[in-house]
PDB file of N, CA and C in Angstrom:
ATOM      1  N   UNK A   1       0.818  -1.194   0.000  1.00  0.00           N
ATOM      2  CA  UNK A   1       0.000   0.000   0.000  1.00  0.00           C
ATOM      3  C   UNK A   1       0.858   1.253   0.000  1.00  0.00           C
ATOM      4  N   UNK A   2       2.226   1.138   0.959  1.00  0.00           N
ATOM      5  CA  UNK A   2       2.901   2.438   0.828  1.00  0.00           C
ATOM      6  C   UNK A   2       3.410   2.660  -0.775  1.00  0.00           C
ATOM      7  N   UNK A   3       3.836   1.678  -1.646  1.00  0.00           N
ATOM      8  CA  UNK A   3       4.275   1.617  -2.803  1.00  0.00           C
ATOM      9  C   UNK A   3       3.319   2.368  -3.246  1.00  0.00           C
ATOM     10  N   UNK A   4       1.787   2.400  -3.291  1.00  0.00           N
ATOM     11  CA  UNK A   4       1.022   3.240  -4.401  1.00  0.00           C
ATOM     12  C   UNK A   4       0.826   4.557  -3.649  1.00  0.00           C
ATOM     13  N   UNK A   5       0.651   4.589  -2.334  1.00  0.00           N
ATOM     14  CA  UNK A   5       0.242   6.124  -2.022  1.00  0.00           C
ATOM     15  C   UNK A   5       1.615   7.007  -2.609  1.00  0.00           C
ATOM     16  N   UNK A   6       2.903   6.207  -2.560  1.00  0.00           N
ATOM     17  CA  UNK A   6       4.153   7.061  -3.275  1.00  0.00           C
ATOM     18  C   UNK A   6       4.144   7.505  -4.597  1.00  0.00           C
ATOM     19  N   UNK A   7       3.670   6.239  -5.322  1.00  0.00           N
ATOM     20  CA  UNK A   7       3.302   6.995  -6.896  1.00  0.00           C
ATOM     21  C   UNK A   7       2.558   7.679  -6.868  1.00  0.00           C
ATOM     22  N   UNK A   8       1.661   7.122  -6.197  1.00  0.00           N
ATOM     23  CA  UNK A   8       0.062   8.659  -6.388  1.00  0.00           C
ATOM     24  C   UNK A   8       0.955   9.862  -5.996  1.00  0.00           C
ATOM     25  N   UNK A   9       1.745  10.368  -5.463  1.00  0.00           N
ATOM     26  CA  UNK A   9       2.388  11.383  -5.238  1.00  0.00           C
ATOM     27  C   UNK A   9       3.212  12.108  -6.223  1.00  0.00           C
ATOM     28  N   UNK A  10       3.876  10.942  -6.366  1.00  0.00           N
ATOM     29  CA  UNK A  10       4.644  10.974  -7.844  1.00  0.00           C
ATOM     30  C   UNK A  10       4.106  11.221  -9.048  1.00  0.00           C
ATOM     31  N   UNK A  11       2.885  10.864  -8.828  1.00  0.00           N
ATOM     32  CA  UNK A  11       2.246  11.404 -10.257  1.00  0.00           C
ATOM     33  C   UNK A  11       1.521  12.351  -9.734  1.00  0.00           C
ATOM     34  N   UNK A  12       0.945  13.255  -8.945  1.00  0.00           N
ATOM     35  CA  UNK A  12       0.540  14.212  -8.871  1.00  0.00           C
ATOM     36  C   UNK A  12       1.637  15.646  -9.027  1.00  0.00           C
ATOM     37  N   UNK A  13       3.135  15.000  -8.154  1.00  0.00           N
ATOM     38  CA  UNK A  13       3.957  15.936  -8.919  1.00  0.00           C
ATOM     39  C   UNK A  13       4.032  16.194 -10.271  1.00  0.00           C
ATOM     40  N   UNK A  14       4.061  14.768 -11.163  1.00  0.00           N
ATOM     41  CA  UNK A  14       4.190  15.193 -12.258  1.00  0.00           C
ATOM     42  C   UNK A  14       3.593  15.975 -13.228  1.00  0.00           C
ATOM     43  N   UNK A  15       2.081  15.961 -12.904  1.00  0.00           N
ATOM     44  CA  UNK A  15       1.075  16.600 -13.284  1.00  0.00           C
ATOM     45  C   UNK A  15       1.549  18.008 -13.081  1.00  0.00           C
ATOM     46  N   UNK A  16       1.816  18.381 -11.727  1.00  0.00           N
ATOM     47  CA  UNK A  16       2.076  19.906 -11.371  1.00  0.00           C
ATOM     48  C   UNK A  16       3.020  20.415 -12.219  1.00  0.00           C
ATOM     49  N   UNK A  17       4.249  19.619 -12.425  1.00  0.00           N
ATOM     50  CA  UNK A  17       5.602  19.982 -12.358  1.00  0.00           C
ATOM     51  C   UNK A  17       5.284  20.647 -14.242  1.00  0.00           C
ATOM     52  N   UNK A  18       4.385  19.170 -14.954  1.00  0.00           N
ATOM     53  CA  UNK A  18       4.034  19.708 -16.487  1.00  0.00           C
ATOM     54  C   UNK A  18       3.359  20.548 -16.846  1.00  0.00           C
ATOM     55  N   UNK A  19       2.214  21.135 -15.735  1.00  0.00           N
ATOM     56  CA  UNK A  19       0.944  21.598 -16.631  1.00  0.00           C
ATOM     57  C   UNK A  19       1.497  23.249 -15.397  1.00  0.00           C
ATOM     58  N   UNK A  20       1.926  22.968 -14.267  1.00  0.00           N
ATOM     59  CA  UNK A  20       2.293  23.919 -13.781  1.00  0.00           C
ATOM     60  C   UNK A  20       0.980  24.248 -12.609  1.00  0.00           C
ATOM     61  N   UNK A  21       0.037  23.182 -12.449  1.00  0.00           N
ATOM     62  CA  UNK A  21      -1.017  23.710 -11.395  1.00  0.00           C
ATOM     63  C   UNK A  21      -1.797  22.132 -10.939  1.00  0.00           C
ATOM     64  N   UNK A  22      -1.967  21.864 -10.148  1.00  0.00           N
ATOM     65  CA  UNK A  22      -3.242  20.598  -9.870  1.00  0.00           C
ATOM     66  C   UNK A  22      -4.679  21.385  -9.410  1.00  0.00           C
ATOM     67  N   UNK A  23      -5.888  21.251 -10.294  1.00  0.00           N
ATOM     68  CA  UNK A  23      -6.615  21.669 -10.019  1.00  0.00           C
ATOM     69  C   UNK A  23      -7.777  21.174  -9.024  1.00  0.00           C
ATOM     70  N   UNK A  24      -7.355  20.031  -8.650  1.00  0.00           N
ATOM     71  CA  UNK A  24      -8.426  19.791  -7.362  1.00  0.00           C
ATOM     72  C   UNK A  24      -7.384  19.591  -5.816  1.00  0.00           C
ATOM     73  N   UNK A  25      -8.169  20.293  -4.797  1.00  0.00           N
ATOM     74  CA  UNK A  25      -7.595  20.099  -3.336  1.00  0.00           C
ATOM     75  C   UNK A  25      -7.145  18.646  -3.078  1.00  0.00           C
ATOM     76  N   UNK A  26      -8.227  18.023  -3.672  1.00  0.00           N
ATOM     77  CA  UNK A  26      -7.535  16.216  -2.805  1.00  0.00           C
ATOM     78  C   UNK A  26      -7.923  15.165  -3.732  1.00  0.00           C
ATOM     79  N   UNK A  27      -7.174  13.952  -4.048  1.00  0.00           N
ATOM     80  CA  UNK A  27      -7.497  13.196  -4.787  1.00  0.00           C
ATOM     81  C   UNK A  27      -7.129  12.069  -3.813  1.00  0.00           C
ATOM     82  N   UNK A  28      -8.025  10.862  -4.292  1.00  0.00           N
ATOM     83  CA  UNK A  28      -8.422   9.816  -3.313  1.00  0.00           C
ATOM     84  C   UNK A  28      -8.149   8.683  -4.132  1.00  0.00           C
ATOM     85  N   UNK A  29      -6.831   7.722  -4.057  1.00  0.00           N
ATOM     86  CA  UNK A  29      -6.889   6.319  -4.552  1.00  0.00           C
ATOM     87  C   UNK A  29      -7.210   4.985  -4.035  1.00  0.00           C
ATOM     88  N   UNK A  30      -8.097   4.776  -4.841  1.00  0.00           N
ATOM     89  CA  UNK A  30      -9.005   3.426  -4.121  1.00  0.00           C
ATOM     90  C   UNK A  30      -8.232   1.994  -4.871  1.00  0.00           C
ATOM     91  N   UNK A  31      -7.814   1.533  -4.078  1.00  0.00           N
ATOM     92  CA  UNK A  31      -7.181   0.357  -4.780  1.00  0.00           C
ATOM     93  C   UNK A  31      -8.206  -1.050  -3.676  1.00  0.00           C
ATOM     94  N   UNK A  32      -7.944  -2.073  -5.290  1.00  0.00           N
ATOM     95  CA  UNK A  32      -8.409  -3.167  -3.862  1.00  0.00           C
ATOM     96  C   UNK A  32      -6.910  -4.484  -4.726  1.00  0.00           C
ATOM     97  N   UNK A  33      -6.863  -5.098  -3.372  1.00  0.00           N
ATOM     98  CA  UNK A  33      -5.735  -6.005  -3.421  1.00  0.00           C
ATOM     99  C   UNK A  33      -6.060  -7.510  -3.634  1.00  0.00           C
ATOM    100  N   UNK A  34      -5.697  -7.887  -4.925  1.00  0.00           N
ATOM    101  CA  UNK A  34      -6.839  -9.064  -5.193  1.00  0.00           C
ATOM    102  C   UNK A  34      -5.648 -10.563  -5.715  1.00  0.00           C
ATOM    103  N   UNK A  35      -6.013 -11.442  -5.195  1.00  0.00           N
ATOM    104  CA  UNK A  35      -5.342 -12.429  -5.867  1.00  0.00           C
ATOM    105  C   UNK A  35      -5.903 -13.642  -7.072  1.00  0.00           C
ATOM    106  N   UNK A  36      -5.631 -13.664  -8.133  1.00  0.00           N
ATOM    107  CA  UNK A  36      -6.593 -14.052  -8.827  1.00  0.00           C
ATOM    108  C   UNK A  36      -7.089 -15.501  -8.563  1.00  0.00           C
ATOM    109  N   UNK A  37      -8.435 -16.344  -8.694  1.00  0.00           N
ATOM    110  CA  UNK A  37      -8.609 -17.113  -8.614  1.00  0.00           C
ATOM    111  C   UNK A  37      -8.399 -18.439  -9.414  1.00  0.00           C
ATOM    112  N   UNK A  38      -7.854 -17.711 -10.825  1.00  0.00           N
ATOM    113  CA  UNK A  38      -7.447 -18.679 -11.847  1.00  0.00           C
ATOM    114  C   UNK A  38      -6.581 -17.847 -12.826  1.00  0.00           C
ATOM    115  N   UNK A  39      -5.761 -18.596 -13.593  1.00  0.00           N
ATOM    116  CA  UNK A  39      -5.433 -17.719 -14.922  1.00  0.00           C
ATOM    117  C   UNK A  39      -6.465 -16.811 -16.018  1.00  0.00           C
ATOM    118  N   UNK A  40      -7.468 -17.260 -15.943  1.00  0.00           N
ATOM    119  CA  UNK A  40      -8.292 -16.948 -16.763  1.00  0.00           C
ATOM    120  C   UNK A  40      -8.625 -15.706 -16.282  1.00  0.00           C
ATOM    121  N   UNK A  41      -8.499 -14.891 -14.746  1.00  0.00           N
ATOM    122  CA  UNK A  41      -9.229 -13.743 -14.306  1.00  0.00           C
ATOM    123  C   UNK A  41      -7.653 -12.884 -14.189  1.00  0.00           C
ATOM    124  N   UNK A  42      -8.300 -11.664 -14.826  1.00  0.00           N
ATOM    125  CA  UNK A  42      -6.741 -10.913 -14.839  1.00  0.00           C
ATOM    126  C   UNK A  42      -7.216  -9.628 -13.984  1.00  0.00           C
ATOM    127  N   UNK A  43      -8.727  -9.268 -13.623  1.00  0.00           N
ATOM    128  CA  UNK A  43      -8.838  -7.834 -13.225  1.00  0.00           C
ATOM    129  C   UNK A  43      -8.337  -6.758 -13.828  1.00  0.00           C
ATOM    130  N   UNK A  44      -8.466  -6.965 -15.048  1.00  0.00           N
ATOM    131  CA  UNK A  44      -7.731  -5.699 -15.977  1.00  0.00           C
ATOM    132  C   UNK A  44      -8.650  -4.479 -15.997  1.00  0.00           C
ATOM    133  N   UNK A  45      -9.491  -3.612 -14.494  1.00  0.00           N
ATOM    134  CA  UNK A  45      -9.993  -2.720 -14.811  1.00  0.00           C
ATOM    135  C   UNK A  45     -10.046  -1.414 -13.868  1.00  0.00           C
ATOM    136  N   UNK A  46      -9.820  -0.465 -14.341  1.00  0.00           N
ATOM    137  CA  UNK A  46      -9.599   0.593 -13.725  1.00  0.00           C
ATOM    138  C   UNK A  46     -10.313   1.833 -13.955  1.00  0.00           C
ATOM    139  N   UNK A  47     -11.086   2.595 -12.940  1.00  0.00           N
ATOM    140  CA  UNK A  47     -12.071   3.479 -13.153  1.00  0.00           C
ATOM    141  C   UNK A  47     -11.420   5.182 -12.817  1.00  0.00           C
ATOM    142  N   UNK A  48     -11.832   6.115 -13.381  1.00  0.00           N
ATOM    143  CA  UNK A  48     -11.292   7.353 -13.110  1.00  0.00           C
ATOM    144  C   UNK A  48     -12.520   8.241 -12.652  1.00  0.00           C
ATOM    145  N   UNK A  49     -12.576   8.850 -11.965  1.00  0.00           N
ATOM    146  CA  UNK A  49     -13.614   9.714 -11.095  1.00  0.00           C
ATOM    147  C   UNK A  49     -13.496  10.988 -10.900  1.00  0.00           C
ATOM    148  N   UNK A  50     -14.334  11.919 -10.205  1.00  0.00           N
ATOM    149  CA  UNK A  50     -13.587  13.519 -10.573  1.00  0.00           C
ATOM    150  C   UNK A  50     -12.679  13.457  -9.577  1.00  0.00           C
ATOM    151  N   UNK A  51     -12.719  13.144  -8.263  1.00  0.00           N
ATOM    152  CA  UNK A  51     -11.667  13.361  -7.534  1.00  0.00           C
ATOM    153  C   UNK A  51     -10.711  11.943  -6.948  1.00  0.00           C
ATOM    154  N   UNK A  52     -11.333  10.401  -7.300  1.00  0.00           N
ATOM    155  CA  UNK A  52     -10.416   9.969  -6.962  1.00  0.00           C
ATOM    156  C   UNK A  52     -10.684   8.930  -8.262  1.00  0.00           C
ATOM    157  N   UNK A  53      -9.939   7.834  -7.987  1.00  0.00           N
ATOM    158  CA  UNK A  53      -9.680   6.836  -9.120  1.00  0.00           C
ATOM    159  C   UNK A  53      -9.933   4.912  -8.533  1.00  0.00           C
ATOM    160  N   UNK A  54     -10.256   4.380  -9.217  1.00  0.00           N
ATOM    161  CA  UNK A  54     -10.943   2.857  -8.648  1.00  0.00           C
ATOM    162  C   UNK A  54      -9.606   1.848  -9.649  1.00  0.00           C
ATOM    163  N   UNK A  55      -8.787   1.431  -8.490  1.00  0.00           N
ATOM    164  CA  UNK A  55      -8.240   0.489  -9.727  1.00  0.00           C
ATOM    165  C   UNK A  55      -7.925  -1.056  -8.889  1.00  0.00           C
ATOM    166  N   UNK A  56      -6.983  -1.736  -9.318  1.00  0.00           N
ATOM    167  CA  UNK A  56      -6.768  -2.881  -8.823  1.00  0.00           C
ATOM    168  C   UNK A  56      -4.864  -3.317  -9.022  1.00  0.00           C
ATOM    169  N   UNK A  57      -4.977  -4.141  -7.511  1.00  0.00           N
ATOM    170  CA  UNK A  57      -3.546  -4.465  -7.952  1.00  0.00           C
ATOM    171  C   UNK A  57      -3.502  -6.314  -8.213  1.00  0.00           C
ATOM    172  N   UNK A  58      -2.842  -6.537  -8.679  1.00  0.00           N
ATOM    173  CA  UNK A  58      -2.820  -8.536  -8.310  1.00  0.00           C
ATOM    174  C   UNK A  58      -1.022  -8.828  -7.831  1.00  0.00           C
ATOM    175  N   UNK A  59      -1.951  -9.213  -6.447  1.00  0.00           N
ATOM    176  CA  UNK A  59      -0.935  -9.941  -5.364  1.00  0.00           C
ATOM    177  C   UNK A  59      -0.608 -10.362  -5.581  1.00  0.00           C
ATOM    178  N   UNK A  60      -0.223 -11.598  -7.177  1.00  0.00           N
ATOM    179  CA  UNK A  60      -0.248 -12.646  -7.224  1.00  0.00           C
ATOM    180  C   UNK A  60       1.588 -12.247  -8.188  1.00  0.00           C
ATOM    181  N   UNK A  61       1.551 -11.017  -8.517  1.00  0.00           N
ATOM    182  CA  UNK A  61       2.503 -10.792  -9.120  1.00  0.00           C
ATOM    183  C   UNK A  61       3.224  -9.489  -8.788  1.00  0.00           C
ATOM    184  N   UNK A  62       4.913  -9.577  -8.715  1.00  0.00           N
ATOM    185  CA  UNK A  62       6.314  -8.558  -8.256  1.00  0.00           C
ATOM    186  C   UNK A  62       5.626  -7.546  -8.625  1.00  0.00           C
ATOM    187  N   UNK A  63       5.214  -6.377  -7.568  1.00  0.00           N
ATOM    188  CA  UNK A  63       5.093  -5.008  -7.568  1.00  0.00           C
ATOM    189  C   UNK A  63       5.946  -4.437  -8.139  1.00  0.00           C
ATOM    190  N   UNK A  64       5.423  -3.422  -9.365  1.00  0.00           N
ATOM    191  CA  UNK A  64       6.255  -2.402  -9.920  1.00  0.00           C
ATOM    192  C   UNK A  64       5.572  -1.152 -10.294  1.00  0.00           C
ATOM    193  N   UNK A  65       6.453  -0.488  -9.427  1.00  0.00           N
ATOM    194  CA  UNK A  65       6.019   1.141  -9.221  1.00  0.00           C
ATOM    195  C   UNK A  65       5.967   1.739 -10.901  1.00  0.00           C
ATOM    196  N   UNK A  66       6.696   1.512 -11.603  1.00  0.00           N
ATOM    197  CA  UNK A  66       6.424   2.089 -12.904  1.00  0.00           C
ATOM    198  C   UNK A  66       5.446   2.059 -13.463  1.00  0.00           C
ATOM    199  N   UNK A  67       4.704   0.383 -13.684  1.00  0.00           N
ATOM    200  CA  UNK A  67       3.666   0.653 -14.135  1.00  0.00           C
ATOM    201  C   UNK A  67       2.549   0.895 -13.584  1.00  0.00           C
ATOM    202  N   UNK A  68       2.155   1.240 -12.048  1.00  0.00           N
ATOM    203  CA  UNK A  68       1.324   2.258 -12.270  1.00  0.00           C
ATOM    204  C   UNK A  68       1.067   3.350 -12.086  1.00  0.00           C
ATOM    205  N   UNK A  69       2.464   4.032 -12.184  1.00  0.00           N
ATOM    206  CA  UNK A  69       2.335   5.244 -12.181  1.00  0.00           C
ATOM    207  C   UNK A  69       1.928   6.296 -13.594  1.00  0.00           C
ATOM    208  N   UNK A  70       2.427   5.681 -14.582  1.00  0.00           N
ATOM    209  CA  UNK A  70       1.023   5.412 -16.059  1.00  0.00           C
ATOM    210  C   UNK A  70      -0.149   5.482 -15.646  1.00  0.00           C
ATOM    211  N   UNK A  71      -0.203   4.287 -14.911  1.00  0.00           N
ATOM    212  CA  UNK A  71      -2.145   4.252 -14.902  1.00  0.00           C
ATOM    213  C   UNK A  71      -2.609   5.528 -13.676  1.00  0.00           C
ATOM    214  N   UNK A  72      -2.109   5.714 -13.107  1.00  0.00           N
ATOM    215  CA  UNK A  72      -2.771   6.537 -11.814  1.00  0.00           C
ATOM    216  C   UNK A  72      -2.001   8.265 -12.688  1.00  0.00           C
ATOM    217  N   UNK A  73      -1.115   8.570 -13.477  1.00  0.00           N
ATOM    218  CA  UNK A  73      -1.267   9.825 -14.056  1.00  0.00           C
ATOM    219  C   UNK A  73      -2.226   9.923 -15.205  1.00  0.00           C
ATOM    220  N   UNK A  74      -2.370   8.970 -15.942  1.00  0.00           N
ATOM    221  CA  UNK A  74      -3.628   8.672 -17.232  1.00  0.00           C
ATOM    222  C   UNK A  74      -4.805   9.289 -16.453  1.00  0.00           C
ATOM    223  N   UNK A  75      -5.298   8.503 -15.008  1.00  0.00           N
ATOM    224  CA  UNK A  75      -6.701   8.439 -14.647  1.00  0.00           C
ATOM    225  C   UNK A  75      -6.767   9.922 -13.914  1.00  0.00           C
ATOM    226  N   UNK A  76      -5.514  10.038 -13.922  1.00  0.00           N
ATOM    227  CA  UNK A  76      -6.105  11.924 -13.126  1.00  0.00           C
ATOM    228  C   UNK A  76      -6.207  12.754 -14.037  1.00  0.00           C
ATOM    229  N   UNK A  77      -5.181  12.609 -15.005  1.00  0.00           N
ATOM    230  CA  UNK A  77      -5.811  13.640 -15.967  1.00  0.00           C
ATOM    231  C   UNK A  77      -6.267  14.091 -16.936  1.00  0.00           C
ATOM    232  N   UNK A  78      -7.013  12.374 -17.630  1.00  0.00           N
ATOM    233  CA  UNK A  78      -8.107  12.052 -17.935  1.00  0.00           C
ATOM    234  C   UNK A  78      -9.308  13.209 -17.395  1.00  0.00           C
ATOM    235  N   UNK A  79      -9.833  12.846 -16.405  1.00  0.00           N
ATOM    236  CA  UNK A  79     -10.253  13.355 -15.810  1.00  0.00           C
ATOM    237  C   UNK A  79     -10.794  15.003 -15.777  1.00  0.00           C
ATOM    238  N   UNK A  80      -9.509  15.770 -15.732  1.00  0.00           N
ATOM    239  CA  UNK A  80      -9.473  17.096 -15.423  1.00  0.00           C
ATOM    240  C   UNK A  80      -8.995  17.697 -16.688  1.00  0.00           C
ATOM    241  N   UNK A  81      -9.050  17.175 -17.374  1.00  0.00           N
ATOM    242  CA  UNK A  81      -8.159  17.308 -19.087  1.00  0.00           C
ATOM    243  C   UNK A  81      -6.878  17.480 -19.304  1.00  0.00           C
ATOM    244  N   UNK A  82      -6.292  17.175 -18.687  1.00  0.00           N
ATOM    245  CA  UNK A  82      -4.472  17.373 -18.625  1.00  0.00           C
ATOM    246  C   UNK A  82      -4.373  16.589 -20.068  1.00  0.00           C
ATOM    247  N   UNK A  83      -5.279  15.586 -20.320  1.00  0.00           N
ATOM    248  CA  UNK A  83      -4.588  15.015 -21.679  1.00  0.00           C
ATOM    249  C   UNK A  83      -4.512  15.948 -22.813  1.00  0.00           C
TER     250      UNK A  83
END
């Protein structure tokens, strides 16, 4: 869990650092921690919201901060139009 509240940080800098402003007070990441029940279930889905974001991690595989710090800067500024 500390691994994503750090990217979420990390990508909120980045947002600032590019566009030069974050336009909402607080953003809220909802993760749920899931291990899959078979190969066949991958949880490949992730939701973006105005102020926070719905995604998923799988326990089942080596945490890496890179990739989602992609997905958690995509879903913010998606969002707020940074794209």
């Amino acid at each position: 869990m500390e691994g994503i509240g750090n990217t979420g940080l990390l990508s909120l800098q980045k947002l600032a650092d590019y566009f030069g402003y974050i336009p909402m007070p607080h953003y809220t990441l909802v993760y749920e921690f899931l291990k899959p029940i078979s190969e066949r279930h991958d949880y490949g889905f992730n939701m973006e919201h105005l102020n926070s974001m719905t995604a998923h991690r799988d326990i089942s595989q080596e945490y890496n901060p890179n990739r989602d710090l992609g997905t958690i800067i995509h879903h913010i500024g998606t969002i707020h139009g940074f794209h």
